[in-house]
Protein backbone atom coordinates (compact mmCIF):
# COMPACT_ATOMS: atom_id res chain seq x y z
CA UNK A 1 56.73 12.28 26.25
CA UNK A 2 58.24 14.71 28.97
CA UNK A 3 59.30 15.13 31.24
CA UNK A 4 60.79 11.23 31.42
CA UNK A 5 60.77 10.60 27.27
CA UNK A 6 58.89 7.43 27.71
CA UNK A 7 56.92 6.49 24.73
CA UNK A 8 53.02 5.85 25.48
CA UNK A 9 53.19 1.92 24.74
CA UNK A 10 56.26 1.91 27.30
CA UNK A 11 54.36 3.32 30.59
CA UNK A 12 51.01 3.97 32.03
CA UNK A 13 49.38 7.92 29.97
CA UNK A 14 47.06 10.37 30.83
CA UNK A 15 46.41 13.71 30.07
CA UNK A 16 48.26 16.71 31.83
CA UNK A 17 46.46 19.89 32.07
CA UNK A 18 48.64 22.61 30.12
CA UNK A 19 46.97 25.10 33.07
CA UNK A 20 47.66 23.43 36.23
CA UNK A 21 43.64 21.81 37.03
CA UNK A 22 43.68 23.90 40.40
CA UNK A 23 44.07 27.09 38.74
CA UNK A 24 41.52 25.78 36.55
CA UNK A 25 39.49 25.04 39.61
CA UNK A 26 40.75 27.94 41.28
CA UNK A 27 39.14 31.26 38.82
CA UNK A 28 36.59 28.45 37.74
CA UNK A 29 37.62 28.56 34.15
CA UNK A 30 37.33 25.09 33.05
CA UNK A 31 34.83 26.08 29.90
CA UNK A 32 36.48 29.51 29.05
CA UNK A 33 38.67 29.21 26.27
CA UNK A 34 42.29 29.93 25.20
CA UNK A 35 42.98 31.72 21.61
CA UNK A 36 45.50 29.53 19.64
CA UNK A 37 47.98 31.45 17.40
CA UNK A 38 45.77 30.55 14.49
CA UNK A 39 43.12 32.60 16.23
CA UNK A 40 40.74 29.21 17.04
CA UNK A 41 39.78 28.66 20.50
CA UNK A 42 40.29 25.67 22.99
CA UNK A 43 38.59 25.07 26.23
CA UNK A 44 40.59 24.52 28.71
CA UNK A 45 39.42 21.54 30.04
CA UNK A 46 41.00 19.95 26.83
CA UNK A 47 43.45 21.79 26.77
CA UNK A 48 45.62 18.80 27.82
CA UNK A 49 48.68 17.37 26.92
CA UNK A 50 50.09 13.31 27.01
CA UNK A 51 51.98 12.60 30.08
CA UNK A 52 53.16 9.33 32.00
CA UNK A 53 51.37 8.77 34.88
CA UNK A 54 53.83 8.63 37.37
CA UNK A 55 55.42 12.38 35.91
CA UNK A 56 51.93 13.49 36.44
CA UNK A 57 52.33 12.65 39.92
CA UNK A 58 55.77 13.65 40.73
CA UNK A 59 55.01 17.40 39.21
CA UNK A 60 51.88 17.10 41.44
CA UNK A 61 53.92 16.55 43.83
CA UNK A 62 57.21 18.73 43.62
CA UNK A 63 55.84 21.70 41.82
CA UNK A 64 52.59 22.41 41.70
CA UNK A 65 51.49 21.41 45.68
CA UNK A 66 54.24 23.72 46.49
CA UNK A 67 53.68 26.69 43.87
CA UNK A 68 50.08 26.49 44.84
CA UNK A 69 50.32 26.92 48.43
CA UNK A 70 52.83 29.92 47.62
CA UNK A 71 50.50 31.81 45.45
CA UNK A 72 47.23 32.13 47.56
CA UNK A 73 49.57 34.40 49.57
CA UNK A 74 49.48 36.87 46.59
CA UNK A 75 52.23 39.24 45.52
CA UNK A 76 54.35 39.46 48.59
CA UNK A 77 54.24 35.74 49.09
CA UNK A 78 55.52 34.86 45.93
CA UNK A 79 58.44 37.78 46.63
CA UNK A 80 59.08 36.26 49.58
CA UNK A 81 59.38 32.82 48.13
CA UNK A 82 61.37 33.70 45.03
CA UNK A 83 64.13 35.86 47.73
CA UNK A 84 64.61 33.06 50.02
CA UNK A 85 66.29 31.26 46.98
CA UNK A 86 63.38 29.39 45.25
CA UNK A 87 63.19 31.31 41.85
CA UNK A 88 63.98 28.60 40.31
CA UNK A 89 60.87 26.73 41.73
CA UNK A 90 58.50 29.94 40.29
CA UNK A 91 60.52 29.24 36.96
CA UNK A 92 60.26 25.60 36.26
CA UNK A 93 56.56 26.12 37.38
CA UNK A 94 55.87 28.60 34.53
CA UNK A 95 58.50 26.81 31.99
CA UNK A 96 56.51 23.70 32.09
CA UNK A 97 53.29 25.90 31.35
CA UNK A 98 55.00 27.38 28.39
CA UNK A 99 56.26 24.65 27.43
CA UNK A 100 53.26 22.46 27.01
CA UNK A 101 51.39 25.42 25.60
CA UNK A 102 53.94 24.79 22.15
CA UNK A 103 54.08 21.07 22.86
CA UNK A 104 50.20 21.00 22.51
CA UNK A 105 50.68 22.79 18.91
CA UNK A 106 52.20 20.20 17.40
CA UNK A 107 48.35 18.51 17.70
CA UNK A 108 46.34 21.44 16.56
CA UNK A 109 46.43 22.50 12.64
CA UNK A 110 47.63 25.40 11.56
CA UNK A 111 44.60 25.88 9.04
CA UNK A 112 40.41 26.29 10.12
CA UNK A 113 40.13 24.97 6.56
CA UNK A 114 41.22 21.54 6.29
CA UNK A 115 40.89 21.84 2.59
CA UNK A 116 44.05 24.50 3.21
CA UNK A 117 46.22 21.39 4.06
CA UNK A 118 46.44 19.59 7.21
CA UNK A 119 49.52 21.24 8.81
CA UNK A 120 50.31 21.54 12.52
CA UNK A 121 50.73 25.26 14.26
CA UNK A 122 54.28 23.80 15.30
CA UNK A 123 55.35 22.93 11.73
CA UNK A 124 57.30 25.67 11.83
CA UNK A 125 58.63 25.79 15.19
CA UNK A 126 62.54 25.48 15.24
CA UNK A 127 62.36 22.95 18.49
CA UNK A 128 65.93 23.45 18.90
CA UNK A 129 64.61 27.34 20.21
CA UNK A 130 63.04 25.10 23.19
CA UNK A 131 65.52 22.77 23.69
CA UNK A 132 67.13 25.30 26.87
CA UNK A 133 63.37 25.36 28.80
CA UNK A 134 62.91 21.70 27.98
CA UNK A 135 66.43 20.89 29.82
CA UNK A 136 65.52 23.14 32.91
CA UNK A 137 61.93 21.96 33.36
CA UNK A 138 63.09 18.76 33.69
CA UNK A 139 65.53 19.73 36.86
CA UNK A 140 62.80 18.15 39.07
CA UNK A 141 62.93 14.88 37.49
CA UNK A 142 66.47 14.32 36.83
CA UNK A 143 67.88 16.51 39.44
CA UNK A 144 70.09 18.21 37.59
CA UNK A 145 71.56 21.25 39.19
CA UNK A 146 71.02 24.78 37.21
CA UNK A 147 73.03 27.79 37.51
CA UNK A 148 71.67 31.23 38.37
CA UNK A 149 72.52 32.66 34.68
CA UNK A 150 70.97 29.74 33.51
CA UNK A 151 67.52 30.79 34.40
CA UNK A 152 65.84 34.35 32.75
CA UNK A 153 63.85 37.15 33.55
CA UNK A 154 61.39 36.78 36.14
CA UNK A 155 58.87 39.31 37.69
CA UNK A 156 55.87 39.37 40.05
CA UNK A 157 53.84 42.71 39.68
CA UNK A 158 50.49 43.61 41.53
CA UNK A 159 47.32 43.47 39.19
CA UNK A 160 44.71 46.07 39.52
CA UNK A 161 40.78 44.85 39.54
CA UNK A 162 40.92 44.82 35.72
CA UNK A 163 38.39 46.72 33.18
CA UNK A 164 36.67 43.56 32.63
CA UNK A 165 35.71 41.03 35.44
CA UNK A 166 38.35 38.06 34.74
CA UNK A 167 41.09 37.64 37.35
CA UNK A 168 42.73 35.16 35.36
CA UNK A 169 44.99 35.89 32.47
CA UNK A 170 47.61 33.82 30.07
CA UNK A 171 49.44 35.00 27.56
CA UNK A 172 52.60 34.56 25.98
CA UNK A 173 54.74 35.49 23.07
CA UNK A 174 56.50 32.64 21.26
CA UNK A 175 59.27 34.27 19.36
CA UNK A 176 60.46 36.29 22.25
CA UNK A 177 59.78 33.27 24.90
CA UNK A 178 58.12 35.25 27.33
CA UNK A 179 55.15 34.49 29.17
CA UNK A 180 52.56 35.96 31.29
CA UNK A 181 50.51 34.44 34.02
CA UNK A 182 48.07 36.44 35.94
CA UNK A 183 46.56 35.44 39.01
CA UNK A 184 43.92 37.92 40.55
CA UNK A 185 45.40 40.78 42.01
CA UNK A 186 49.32 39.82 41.05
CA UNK A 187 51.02 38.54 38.09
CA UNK A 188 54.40 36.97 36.64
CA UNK A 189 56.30 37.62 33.75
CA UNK A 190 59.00 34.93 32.80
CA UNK A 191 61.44 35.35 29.97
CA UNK A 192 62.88 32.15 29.76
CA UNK A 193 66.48 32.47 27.50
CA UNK A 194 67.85 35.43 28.65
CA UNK A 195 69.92 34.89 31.70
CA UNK A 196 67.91 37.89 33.29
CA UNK A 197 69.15 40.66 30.49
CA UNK A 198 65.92 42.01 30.23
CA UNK A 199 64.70 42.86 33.25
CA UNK A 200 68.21 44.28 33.94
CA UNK A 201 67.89 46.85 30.76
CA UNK A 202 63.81 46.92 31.82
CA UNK A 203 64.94 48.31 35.55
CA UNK A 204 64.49 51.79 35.26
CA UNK A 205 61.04 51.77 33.40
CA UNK A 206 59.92 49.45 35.71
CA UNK A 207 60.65 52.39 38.29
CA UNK A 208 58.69 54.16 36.99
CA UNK A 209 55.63 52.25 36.98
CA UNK A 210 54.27 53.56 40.64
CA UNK A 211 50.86 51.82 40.99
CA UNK A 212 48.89 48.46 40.11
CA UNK A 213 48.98 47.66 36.65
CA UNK A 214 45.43 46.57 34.33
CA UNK A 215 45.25 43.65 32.46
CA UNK A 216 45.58 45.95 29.35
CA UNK A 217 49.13 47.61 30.82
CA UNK A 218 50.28 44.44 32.33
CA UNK A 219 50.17 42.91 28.63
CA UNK A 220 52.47 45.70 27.10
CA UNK A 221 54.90 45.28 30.34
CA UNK A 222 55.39 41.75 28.57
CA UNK A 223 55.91 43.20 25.63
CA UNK A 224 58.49 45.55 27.03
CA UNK A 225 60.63 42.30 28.25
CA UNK A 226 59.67 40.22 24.78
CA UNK A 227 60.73 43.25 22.79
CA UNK A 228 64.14 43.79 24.93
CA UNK A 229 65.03 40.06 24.67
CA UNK A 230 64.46 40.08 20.66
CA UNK A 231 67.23 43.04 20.44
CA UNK A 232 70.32 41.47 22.59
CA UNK A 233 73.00 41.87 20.51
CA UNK A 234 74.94 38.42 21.31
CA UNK A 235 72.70 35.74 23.46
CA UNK A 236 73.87 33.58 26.56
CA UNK A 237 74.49 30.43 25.47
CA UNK A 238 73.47 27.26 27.35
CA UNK A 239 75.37 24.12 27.66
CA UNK A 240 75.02 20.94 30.43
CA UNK A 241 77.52 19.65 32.09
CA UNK A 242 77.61 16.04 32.57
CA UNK A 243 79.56 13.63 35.35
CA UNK A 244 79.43 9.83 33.88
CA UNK A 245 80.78 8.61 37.31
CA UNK A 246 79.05 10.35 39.19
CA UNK A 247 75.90 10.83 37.51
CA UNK A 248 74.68 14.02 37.58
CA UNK A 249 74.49 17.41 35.69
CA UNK A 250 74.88 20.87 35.63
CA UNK A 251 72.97 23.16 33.42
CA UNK A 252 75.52 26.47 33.36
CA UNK A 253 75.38 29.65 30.45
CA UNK A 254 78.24 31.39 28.71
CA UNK A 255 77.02 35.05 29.43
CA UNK A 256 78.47 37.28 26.90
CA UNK A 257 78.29 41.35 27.34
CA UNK A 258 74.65 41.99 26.72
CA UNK A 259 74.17 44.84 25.02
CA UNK A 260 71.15 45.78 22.50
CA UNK A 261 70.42 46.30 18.82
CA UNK A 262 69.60 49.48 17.42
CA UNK A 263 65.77 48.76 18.42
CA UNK A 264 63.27 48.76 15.58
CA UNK A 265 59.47 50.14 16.95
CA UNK A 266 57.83 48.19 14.00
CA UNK A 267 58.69 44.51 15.36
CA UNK A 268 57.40 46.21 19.15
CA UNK A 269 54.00 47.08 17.70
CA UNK A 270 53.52 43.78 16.28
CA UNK A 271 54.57 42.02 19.46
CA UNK A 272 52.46 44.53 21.02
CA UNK A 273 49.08 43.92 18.75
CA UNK A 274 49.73 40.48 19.40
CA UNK A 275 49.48 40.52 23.26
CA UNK A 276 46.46 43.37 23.13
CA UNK A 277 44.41 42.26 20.31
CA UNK A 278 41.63 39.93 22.04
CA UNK A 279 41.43 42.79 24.54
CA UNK A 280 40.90 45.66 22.83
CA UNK A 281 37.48 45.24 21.99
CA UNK A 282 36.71 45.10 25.89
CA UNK A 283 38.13 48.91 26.06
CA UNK A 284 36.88 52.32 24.86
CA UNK A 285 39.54 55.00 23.30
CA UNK A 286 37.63 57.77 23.87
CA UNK A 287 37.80 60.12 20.24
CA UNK A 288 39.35 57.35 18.53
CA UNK A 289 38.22 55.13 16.25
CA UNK A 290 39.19 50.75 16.78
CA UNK A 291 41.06 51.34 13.26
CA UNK A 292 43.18 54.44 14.50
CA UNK A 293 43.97 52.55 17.55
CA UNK A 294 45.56 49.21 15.61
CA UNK A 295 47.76 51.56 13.28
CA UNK A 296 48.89 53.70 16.01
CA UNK A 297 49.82 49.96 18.12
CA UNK A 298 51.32 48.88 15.09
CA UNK A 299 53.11 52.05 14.32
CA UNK A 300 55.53 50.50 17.75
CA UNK A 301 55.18 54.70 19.36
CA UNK A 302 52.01 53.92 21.31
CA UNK A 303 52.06 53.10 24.84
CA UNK A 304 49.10 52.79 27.52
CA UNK A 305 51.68 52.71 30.29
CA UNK A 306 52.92 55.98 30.11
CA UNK A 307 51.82 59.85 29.35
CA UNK A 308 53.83 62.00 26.98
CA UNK A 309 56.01 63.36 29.96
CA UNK A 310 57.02 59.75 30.74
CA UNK A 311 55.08 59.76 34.01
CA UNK A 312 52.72 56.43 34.88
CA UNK A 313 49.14 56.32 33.85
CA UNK A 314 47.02 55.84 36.92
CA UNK A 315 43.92 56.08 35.63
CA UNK A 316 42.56 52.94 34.40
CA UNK A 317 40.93 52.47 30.91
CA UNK A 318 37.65 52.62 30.41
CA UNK A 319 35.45 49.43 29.57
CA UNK A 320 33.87 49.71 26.31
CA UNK A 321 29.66 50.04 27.29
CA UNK A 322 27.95 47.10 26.64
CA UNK A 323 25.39 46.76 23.54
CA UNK A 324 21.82 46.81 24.78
């Protein structure tokens, strides 16, 4: 299994946490639940994966003590960190997250109804879309040296005190691979196959965006980066470099001229009811009914980040009152 490939009859197993167990500990979250793409839920205390044992220790050790110890610092911390030359660090850290979260589907089935047939959510995964994260994740176990370009988008943005009480959030977005980890009052967005193209076409929205995002904003700011990375026009490709006599590797990218697609709104709404669904029924759209607010999200025109001039909404939305 990864990171090393041993089989289990080959080394010692145990079970890796797909949520790092001290974030776990951390927003005390062990018996909350995460929504599977088939819409069941999993706690996320078993929400584990295989692992050898001594790859459990060595990300203990290399990653996680380190990301850890970074992130209790909050926003500027992890700023800090990621501009004195360890974004790579921050990415590998989330990579492995996202990639365990689609490892982990190839267990669960893709139908409630086992009368439905007895497929797997990952059935239909095209594993050769993960092959790029699965090479780079593994940089702390094989050492193998990666090239700026080779790594995507990443972005740290402070959280506001959201509408509803969690300060934990996890989300991503398969297709587009881009993920979204938030961590009380700041939060990271990762596209992971993009060679940073778009957060470069994202720059001047971002700019725009003067104040602490909610969990409900900070969702459609993935979107924004899932939806650019969907319309590049020709992708970076990845290749590693290997010296025999030397052993050791080089993970580099071919970085065409990225421009975009004509962009289509449709595939942003459904990328956007996607990452708002499960918390939409925690918010109240004052005059407008929960229907009228899925078609307009699905229409791809509405946004809860900006006004009709353009300008940032500072006002947070409203939690939906509580049935006595």
């Amino acid at each position: 299994m990864f990171p090393c490939g041993a089989q289990p009859e080959a080394k010692q197993f145990n079970d890796e946490h797909v949520v790092p167990e001290w974030l776990l500990r951390r927003f005390n979250i062990f018996g909350h639940s995460i929504t599977l793409p088939n819409r069941a839920k999993v706690r996320y205390d078993r929400y584990t994966v295989p692992c050898c044992a001594d790859c459990n220790s060595l990300m203990g050790e290399v990653v996680e003590q380190p990301i850890s110890s970074v992130v209790q610092g909050g926003a500027q911390a992890i700023n800090d960190f990621a501009s004195a030359g360890n974004l790579l660090k921050l990415f590998v850290w989330m990579g492995l997250i996202y990639l365990k979260t689609h490892l982990k589907d190839r267990y669960h089935r893709f139908h409630l109804d086992e009368r439905k047939g007895i497929d797997k959510i990952a059935d239909d995964y095209d594993w050769e879309h993960l092959h790029h994260i699965h090479s780079v994740v593994r940089c702390f176990y094989n050492d193998c040296v990666v090239d700026r370009e080779a790594i995507g988008s990443f972005l740290s943005v402070p959280v506001r005190t959201p509408e509803t009480d969690d300060r934990f959030d996890f989300a991503d977005l398969y297709m587009a691979q881009t993920m979204l980890l938030r961590l009380d009052d700041v939060a990271m967005v990762s596209v992971f196959n993009d060679s940073g193209a778009a957060l470069r076409y994202f720059w001047q929205t971002l700019e725009k965006i003067t104040g602490p995002l909610s969990s409900l904003r900070l969702r459609e700011l993935m979107v924004h980066l899932a939806y650019l990375n969907l319309h590049l026009k020709r992708r970076p490709v990845f290749h590693t470099e290997c010296d025999i006599i030397n052993e050791t590797c080089h993970i580099v990218a071919t970085v065409p001229e990225l421009d975009l697609q004509k962009l289509d709104r449709k595939t942003r709404g459904a990328l956007l009811y996607e990452a708002v669904r499960d918390v939409l029924p925690k918010i109240n759209f004052p005059g407008r009914t929960s229907e009228e607010v899925v078609v307009a999200i699905k229409s791809g025109t509405l946004t809860f980040l900006f006004d009709d001039e353009g300008n940032f909404i500072a006002k947070p939305w409203s939690p939906r009152p509580k049935k006595r």
